[in-house]
C-alpha atoms as a PDB file:
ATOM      1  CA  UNK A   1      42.029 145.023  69.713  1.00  0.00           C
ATOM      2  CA  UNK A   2      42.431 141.528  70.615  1.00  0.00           C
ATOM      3  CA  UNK A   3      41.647 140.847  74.360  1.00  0.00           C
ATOM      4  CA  UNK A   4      43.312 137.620  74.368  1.00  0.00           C
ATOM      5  CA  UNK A   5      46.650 137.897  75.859  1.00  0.00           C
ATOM      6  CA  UNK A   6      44.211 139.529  78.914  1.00  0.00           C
ATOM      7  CA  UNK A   7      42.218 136.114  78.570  1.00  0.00           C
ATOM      8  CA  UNK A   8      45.009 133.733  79.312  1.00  0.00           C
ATOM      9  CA  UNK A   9      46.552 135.640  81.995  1.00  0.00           C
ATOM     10  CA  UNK A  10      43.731 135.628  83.778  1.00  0.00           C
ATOM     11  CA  UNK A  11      43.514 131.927  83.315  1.00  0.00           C
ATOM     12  CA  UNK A  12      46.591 131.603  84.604  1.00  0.00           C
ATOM     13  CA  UNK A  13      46.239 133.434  87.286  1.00  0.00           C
ATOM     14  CA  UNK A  14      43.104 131.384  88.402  1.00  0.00           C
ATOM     15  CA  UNK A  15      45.328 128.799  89.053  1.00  0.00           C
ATOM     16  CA  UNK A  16      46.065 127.993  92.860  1.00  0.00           C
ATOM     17  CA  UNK A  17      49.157 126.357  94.776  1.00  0.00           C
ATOM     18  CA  UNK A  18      47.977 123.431  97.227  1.00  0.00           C
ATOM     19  CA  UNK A  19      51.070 122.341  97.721  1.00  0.00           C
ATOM     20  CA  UNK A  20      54.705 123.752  97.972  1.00  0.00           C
ATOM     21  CA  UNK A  21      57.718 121.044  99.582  1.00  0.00           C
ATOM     22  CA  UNK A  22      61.311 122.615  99.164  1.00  0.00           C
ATOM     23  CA  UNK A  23      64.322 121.231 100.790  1.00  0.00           C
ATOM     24  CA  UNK A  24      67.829 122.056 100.184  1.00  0.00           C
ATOM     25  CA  UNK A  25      71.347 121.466 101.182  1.00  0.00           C
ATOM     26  CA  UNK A  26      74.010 123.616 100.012  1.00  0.00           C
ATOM     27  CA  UNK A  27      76.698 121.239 100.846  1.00  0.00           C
ATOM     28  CA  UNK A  28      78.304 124.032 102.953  1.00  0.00           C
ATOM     29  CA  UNK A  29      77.592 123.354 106.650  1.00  0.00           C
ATOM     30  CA  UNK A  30      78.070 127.546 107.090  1.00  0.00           C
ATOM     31  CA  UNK A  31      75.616 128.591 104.216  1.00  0.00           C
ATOM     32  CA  UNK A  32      73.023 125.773 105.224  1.00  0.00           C
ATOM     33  CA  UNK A  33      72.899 127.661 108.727  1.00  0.00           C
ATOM     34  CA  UNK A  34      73.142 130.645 107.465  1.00  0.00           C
ATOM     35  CA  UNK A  35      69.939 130.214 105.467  1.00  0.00           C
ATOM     36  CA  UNK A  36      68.038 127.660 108.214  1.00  0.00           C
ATOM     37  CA  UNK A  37      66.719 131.003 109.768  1.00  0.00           C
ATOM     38  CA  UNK A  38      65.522 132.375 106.079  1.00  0.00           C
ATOM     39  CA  UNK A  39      63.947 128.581 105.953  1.00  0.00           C
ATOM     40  CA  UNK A  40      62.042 128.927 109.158  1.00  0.00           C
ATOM     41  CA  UNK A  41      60.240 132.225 108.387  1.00  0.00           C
ATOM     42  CA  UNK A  42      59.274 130.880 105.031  1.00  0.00           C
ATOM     43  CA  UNK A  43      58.026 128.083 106.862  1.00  0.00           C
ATOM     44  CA  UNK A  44      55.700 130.315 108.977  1.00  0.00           C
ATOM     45  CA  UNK A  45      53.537 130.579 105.788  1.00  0.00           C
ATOM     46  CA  UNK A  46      51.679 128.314 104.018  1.00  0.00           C
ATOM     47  CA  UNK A  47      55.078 126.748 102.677  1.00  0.00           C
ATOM     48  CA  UNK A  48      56.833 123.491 104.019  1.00  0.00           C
ATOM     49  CA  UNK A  49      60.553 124.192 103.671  1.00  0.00           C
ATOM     50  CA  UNK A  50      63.820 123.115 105.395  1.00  0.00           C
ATOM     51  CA  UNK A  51      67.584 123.395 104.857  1.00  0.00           C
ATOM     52  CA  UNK A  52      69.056 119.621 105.860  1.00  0.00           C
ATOM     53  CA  UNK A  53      72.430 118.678 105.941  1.00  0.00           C
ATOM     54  CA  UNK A  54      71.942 115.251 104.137  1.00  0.00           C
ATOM     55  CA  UNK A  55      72.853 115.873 100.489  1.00  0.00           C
ATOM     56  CA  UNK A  56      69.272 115.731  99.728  1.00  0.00           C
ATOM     57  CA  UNK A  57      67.601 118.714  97.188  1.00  0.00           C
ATOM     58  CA  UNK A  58      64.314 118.844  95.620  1.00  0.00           C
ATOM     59  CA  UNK A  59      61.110 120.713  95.004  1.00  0.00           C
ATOM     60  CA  UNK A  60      57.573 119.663  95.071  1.00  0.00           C
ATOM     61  CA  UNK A  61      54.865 122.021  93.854  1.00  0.00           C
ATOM     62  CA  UNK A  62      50.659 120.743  93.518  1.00  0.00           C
ATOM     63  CA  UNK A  63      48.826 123.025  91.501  1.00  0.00           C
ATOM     64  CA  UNK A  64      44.750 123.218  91.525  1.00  0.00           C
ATOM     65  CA  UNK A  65      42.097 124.474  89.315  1.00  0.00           C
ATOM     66  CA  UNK A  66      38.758 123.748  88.937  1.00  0.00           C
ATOM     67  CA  UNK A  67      36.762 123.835  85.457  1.00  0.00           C
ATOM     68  CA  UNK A  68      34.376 126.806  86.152  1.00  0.00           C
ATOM     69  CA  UNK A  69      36.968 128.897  87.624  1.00  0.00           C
ATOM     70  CA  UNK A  70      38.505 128.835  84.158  1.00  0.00           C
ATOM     71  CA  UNK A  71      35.849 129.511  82.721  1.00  0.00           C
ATOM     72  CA  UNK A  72      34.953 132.665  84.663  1.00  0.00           C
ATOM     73  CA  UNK A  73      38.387 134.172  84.408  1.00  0.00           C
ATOM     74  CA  UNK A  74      38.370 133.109  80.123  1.00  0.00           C
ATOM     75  CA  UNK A  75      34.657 134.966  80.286  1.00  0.00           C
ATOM     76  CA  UNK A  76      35.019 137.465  82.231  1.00  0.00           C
END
């Protein structure tokens, strides 16, 4: 049996987030403070998130991986 589909997840899964930026507006002033507590938690991790009342939405993820950490997860 082919191992893989095992092989690329764990490829995958070697892969590391350096970097997560979200920041959305609803463009409801009641749902944007509804969710600004949600936001702050969240932001207690390793996350930077915020709710803002600007019109402004995006998302910014930075994803890491070195060379031999691929190659231990393809091998192993």
């Amino acid at each position: 049996m082919s191992r893989m589909p095992e092989r690329i997840f764990n490829v995958l899964r070697s892969f590391k987030v350096r970097e997560l930026r979200w920041e959305l507006d609803t463009g409801n002033y009641r749902h944007n403070a509804l969710l600004y507590p949600v936001f702050y938690l969240l932001n207690l991790q390793d996350a930077s998130t915020g709710i803002n009342f600007l019109g402004r939405n995006g998302i910014r993820i930075r994803v890491g991986n070195r060379l031999m950490r691929m190659l231990f997860a393809f091998f192993k």
